[in-house]
N, C-alpha and C. Protein backbone atom coordinates (compact mmCIF):
# COMPACT_ATOMS: atom_id res chain seq x y z
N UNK A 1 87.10 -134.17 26.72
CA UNK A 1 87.80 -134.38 27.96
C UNK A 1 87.87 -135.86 28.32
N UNK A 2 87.34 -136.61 27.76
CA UNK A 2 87.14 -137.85 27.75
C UNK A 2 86.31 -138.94 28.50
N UNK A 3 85.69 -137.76 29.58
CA UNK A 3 84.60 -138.25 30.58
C UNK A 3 83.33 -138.80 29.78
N UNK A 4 82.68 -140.00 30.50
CA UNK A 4 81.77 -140.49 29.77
C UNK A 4 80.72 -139.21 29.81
N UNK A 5 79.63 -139.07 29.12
CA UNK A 5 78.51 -138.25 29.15
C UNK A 5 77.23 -139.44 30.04
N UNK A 6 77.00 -137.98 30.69
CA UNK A 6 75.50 -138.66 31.63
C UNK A 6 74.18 -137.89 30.77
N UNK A 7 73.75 -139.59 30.87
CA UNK A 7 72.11 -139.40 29.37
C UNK A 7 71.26 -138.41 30.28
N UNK A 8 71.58 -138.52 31.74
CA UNK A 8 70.25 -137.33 32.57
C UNK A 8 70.31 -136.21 32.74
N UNK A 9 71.24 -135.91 32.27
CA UNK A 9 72.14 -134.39 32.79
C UNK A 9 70.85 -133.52 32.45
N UNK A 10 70.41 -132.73 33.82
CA UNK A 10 69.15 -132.17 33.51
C UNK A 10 67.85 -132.70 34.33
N UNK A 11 68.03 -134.00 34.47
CA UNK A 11 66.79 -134.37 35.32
C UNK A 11 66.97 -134.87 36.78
N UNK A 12 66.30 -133.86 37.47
CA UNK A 12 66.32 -133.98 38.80
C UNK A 12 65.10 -134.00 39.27
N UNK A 13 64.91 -134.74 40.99
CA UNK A 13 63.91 -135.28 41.37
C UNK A 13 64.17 -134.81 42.68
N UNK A 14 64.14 -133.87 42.82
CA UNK A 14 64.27 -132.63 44.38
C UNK A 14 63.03 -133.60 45.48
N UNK A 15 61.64 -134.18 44.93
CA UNK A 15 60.91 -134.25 46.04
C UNK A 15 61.65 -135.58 46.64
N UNK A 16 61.89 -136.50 45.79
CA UNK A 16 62.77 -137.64 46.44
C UNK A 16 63.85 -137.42 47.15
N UNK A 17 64.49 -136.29 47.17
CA UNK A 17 65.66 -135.76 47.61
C UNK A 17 65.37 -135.70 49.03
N UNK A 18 63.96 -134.42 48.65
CA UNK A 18 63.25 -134.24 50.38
C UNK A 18 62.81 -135.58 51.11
N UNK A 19 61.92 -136.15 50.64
CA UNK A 19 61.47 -136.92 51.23
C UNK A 19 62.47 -138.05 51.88
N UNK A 20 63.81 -138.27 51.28
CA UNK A 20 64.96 -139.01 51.75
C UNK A 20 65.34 -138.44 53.51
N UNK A 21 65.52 -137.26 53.40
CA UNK A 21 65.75 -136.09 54.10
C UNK A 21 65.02 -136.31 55.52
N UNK A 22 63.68 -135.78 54.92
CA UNK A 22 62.77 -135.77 56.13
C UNK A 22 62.14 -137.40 56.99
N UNK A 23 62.65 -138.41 55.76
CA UNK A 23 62.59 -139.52 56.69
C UNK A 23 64.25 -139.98 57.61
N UNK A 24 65.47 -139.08 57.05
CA UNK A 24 66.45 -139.38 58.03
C UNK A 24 66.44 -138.49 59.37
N UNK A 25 65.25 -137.15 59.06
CA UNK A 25 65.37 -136.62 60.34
C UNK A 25 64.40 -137.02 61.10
N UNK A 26 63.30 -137.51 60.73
CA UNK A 26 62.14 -137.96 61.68
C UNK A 26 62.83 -139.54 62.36
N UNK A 27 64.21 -140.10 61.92
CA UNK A 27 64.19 -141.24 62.38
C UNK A 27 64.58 -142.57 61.98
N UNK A 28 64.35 -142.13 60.70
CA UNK A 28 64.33 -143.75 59.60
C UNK A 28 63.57 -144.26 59.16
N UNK A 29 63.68 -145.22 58.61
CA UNK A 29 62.52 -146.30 57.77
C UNK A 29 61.86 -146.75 58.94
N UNK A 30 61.05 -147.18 58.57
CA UNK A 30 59.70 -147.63 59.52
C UNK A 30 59.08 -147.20 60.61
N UNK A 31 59.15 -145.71 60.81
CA UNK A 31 58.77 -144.52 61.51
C UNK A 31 57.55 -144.58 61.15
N UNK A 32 55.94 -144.27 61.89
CA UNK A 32 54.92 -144.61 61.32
C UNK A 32 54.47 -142.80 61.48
N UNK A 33 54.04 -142.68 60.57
CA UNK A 33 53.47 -140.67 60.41
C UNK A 33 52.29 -140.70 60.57
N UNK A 34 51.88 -139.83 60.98
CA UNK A 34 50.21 -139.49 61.36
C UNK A 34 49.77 -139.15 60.28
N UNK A 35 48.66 -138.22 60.04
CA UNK A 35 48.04 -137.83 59.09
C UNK A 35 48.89 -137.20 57.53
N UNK A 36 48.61 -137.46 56.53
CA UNK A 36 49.52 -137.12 55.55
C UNK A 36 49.15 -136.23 54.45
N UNK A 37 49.81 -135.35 54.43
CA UNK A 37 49.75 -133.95 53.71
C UNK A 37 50.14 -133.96 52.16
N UNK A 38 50.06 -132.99 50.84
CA UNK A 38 50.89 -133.16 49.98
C UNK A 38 52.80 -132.95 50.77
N UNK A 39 52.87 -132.15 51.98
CA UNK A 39 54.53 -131.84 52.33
C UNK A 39 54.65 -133.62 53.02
N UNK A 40 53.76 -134.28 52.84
CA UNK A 40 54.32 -135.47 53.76
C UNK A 40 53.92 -136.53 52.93
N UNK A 41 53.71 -136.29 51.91
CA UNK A 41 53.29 -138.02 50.99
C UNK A 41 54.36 -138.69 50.76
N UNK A 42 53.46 -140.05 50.59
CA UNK A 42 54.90 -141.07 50.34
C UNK A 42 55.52 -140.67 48.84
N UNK A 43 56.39 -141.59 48.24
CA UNK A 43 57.33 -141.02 47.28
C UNK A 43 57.61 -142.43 46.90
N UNK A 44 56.45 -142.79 45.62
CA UNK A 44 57.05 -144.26 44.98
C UNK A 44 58.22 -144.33 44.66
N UNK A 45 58.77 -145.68 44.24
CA UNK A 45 60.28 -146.35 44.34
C UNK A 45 59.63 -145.78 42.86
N UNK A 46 61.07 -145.06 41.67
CA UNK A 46 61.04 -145.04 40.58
C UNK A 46 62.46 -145.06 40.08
N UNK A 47 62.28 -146.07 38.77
CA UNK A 47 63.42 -145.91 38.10
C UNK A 47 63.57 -145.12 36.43
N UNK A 48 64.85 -144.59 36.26
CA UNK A 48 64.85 -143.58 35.46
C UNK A 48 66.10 -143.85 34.56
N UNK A 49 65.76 -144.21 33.06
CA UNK A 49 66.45 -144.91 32.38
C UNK A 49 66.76 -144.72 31.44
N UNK A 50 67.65 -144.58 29.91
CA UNK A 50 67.66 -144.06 28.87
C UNK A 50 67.11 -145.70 27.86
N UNK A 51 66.06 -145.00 26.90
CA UNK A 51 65.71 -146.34 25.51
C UNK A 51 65.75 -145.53 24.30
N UNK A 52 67.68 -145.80 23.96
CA UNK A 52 67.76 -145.48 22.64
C UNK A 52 67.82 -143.43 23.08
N UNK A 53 66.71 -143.00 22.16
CA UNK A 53 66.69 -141.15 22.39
C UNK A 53 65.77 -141.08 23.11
N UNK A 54 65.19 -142.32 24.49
CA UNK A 54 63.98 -141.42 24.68
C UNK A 54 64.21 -141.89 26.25
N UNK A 55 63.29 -141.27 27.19
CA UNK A 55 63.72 -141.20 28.07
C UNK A 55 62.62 -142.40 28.99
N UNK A 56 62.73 -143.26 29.39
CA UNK A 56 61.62 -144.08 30.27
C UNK A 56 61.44 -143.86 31.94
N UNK A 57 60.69 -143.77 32.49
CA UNK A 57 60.36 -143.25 33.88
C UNK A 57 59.22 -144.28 34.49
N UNK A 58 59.76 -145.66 35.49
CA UNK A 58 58.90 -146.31 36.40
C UNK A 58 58.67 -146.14 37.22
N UNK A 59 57.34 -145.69 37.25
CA UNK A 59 57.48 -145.75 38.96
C UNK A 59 56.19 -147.12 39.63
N UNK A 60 56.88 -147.26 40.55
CA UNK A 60 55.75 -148.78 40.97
C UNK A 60 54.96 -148.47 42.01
N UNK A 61 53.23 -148.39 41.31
CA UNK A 61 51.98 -148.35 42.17
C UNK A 61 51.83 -149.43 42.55
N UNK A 62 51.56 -150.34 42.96
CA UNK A 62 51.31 -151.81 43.41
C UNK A 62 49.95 -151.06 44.50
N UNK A 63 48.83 -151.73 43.70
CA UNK A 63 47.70 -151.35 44.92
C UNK A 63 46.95 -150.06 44.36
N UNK A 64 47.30 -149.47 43.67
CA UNK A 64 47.04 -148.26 43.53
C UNK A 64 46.33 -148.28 41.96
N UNK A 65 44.56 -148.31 42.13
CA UNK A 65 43.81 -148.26 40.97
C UNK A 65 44.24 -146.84 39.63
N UNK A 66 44.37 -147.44 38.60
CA UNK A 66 44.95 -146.43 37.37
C UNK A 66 43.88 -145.29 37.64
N UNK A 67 42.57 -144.97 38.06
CA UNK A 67 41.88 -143.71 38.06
C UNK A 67 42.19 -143.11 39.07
N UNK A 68 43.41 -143.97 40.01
CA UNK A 68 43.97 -142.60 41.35
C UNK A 68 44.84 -142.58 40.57
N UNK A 69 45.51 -142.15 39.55
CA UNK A 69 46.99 -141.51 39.26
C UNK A 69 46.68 -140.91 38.40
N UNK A 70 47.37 -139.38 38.42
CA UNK A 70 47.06 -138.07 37.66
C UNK A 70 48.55 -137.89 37.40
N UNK A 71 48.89 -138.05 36.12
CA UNK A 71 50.61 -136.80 35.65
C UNK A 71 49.88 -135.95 34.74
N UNK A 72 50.81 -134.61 35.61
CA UNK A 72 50.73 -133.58 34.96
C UNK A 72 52.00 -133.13 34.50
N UNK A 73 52.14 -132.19 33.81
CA UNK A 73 53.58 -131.02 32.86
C UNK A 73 53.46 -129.65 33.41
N UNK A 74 53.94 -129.34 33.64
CA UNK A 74 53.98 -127.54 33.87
C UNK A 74 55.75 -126.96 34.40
N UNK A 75 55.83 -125.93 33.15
CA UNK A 75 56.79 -125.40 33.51
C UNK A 75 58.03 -126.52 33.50
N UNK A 76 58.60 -127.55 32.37
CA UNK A 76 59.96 -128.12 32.57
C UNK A 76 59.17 -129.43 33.86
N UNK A 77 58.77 -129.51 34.86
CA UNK A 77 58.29 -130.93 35.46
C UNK A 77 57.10 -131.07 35.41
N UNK A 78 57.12 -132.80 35.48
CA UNK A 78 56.63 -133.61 35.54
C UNK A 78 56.22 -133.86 36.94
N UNK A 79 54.78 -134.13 36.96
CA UNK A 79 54.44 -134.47 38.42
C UNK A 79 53.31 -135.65 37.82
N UNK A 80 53.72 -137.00 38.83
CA UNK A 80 53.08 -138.16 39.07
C UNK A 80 52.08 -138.02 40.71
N UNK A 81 50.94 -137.90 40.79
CA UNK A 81 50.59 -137.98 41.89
C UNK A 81 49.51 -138.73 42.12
N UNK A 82 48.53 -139.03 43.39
CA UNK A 82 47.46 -140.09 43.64
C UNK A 82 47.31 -140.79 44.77
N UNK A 83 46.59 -141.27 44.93
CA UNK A 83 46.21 -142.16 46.65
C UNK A 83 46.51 -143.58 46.03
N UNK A 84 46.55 -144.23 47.38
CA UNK A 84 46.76 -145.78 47.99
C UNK A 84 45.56 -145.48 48.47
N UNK A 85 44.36 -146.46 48.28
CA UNK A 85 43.50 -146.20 49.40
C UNK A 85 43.35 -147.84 50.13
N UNK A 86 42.43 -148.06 51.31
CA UNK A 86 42.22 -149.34 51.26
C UNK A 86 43.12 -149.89 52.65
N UNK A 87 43.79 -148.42 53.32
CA UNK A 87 44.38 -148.85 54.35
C UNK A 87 43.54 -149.38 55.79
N UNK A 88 44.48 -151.09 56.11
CA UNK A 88 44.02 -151.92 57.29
C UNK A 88 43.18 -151.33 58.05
N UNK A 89 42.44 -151.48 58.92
CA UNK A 89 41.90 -150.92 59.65
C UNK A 89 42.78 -150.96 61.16
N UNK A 90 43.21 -152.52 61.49
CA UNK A 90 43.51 -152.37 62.47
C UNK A 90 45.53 -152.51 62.47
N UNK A 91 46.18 -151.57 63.31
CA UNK A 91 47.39 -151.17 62.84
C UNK A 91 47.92 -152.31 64.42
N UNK A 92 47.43 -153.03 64.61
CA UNK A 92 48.08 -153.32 66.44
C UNK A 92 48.96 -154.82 66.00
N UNK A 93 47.92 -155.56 65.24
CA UNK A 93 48.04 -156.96 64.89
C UNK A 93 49.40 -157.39 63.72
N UNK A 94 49.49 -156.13 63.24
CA UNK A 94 51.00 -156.88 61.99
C UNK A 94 51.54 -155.98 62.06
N UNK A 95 52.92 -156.31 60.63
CA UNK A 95 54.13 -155.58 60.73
C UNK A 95 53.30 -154.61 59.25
N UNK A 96 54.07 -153.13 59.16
CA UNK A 96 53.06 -152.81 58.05
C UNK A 96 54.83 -152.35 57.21
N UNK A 97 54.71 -152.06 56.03
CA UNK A 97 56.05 -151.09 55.47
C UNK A 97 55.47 -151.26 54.57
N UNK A 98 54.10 -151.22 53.67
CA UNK A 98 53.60 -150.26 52.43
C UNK A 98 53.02 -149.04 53.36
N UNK A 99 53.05 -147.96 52.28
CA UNK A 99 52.32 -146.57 52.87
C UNK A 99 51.34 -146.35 52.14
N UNK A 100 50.15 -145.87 52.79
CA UNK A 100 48.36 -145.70 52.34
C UNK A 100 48.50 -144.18 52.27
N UNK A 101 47.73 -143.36 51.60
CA UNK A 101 47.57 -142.43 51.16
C UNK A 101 48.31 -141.67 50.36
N UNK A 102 48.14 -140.26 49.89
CA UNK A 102 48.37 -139.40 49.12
C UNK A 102 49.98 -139.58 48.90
N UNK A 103 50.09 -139.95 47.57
CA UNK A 103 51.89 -140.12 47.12
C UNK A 103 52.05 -138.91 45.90
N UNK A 104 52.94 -138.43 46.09
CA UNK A 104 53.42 -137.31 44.66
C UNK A 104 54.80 -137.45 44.12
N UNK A 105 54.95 -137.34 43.44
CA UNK A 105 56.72 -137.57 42.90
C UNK A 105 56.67 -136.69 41.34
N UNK A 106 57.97 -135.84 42.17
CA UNK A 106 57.76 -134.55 40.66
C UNK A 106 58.78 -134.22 40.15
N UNK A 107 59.19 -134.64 38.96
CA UNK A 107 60.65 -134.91 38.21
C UNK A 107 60.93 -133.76 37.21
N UNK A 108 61.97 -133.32 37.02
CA UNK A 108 62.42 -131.74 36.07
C UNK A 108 62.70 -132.48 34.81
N UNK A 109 62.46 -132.38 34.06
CA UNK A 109 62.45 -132.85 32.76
C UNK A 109 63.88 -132.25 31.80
N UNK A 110 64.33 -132.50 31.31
CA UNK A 110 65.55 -131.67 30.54
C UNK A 110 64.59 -130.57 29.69
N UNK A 111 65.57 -129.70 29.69
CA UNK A 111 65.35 -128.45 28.02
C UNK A 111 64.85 -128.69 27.39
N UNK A 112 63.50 -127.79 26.65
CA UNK A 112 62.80 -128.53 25.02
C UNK A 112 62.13 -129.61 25.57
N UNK A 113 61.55 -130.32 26.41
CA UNK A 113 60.44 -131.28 26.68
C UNK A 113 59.36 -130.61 26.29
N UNK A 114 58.63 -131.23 25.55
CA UNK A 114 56.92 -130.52 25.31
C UNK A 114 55.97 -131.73 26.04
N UNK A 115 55.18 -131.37 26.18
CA UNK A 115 54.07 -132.05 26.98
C UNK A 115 53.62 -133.31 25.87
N UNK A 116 53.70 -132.73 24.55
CA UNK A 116 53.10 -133.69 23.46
C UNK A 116 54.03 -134.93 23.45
N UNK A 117 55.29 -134.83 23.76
CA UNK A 117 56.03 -135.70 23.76
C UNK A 117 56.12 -136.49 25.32
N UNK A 118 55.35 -136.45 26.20
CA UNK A 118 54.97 -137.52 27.16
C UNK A 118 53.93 -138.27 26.64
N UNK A 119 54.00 -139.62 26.93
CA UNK A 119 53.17 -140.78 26.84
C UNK A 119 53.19 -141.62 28.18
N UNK A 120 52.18 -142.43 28.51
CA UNK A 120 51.96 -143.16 29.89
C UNK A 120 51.29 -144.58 29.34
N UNK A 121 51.69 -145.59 30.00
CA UNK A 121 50.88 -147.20 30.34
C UNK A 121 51.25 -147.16 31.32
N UNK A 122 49.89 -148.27 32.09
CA UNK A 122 49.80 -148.39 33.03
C UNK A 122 49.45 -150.04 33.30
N UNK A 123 50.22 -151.16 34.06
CA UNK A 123 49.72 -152.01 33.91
C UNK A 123 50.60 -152.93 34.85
N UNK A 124 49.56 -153.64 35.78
CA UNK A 124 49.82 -154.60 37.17
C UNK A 124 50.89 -153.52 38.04
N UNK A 125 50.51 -152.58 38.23
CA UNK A 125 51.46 -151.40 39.36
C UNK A 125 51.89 -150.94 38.62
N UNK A 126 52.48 -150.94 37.55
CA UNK A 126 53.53 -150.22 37.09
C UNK A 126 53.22 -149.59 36.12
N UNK A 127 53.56 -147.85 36.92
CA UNK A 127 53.40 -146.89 36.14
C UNK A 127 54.53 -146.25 35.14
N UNK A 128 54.22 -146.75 33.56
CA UNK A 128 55.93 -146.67 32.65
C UNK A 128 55.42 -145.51 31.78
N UNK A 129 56.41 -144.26 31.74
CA UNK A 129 56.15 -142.93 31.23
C UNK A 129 57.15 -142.65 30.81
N UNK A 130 56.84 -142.64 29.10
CA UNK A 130 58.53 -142.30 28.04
C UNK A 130 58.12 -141.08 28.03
N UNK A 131 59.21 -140.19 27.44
CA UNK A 131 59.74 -138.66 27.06
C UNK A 131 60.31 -139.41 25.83
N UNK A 132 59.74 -139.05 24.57
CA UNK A 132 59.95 -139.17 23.10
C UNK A 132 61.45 -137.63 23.19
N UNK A 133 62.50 -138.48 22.77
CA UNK A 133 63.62 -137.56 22.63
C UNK A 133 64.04 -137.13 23.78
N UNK A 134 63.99 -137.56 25.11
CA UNK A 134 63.71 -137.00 26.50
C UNK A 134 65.41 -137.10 26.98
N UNK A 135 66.20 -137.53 26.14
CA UNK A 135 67.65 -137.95 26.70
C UNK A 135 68.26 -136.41 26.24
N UNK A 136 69.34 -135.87 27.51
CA UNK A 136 69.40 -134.46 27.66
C UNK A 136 70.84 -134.98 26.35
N UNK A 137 71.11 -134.67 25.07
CA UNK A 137 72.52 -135.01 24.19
C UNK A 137 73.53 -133.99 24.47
N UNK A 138 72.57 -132.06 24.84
CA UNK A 138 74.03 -131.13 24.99
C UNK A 138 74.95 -131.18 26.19
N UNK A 139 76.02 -131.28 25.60
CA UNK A 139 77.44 -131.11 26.68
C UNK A 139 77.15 -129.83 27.23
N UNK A 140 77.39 -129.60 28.76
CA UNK A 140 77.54 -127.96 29.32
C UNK A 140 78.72 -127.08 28.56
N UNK A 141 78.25 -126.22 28.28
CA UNK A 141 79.44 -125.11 28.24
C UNK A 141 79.74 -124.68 29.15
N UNK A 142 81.25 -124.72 29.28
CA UNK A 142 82.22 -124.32 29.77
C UNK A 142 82.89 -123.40 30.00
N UNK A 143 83.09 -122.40 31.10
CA UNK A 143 83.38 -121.19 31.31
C UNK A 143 84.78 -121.49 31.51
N UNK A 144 85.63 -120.96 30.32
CA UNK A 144 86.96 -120.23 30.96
C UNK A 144 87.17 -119.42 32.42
N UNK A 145 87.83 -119.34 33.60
CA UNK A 145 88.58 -118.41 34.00
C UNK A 145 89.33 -117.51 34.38
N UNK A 146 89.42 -116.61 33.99
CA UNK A 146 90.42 -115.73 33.84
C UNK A 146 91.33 -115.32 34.63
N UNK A 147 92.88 -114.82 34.09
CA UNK A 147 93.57 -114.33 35.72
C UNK A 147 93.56 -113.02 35.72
């Protein structure tokens, strides 16, 4: 048909979706939240990229020691999760826009991902996680309609 092909077709990131969501209904950016839940964690900035057949996934901890971050696989996603700890004590005196505590971010992986084929480094914030073969190559099939 001549449309370019999209390398992600397949990977979606529903909690970023929400969390977009629930910060346009609480208000906007720099809304300050009370206590924070897994339904209310922050949601690192990540970028999601094709290298070659494989799939690369950043997301940026800045602050955030490598023994708070746990990814797990289950079921087709990927979940990145973990604390910020180390938050100011006193909130009166500055401007704040990093977020302290519990962050999760949980990405659907395309078709045929096996767990063996995730790998992770970790290094100065940045958390970089390939999918060996992770680029979705099948075109959708296409349903005729009938009259």
């Amino acid at each position: 048909m001549g449309r370019k092909r999209h390398p992600f077709r397949g990977v979606m990131d529903t909690m970023s979706e929400m969390a977009r969501m629930r910060n346009f209904a609480e208000g906007g950016v720099g809304q300050e939240e009370g206590h924070r839940t897994h339904a209310t964690a922050w949601v690192p900035a990540t970028d999601i990229f094709a290298d070659g057949d494989d799939l690369k996934i950043r997301c940026e901890l800045a602050g955030v020691p490598q023994d708070e971050v746990e990814i797990s696989f289950s079921h087709g996603a990927m979940t990145v999760q973990g604390e910020r700890t180390g938050e100011p004590e006193s909130l009166e005196s500055y401007t704040r826009e990093r977020h302290y505590g519990h962050f999760r971010r949980r990405i659907k992986l395309p078709e045929g991902v096996d767990g063996d084929d995730i790998s992770a480094n970790f290094e100065n914030g940045l958390l970089e996680i390939t999918v060996r073969g992770g680029v979705d190559r099948r075109e959708p099939h296409h349903i005729r309609i009938g009259t």
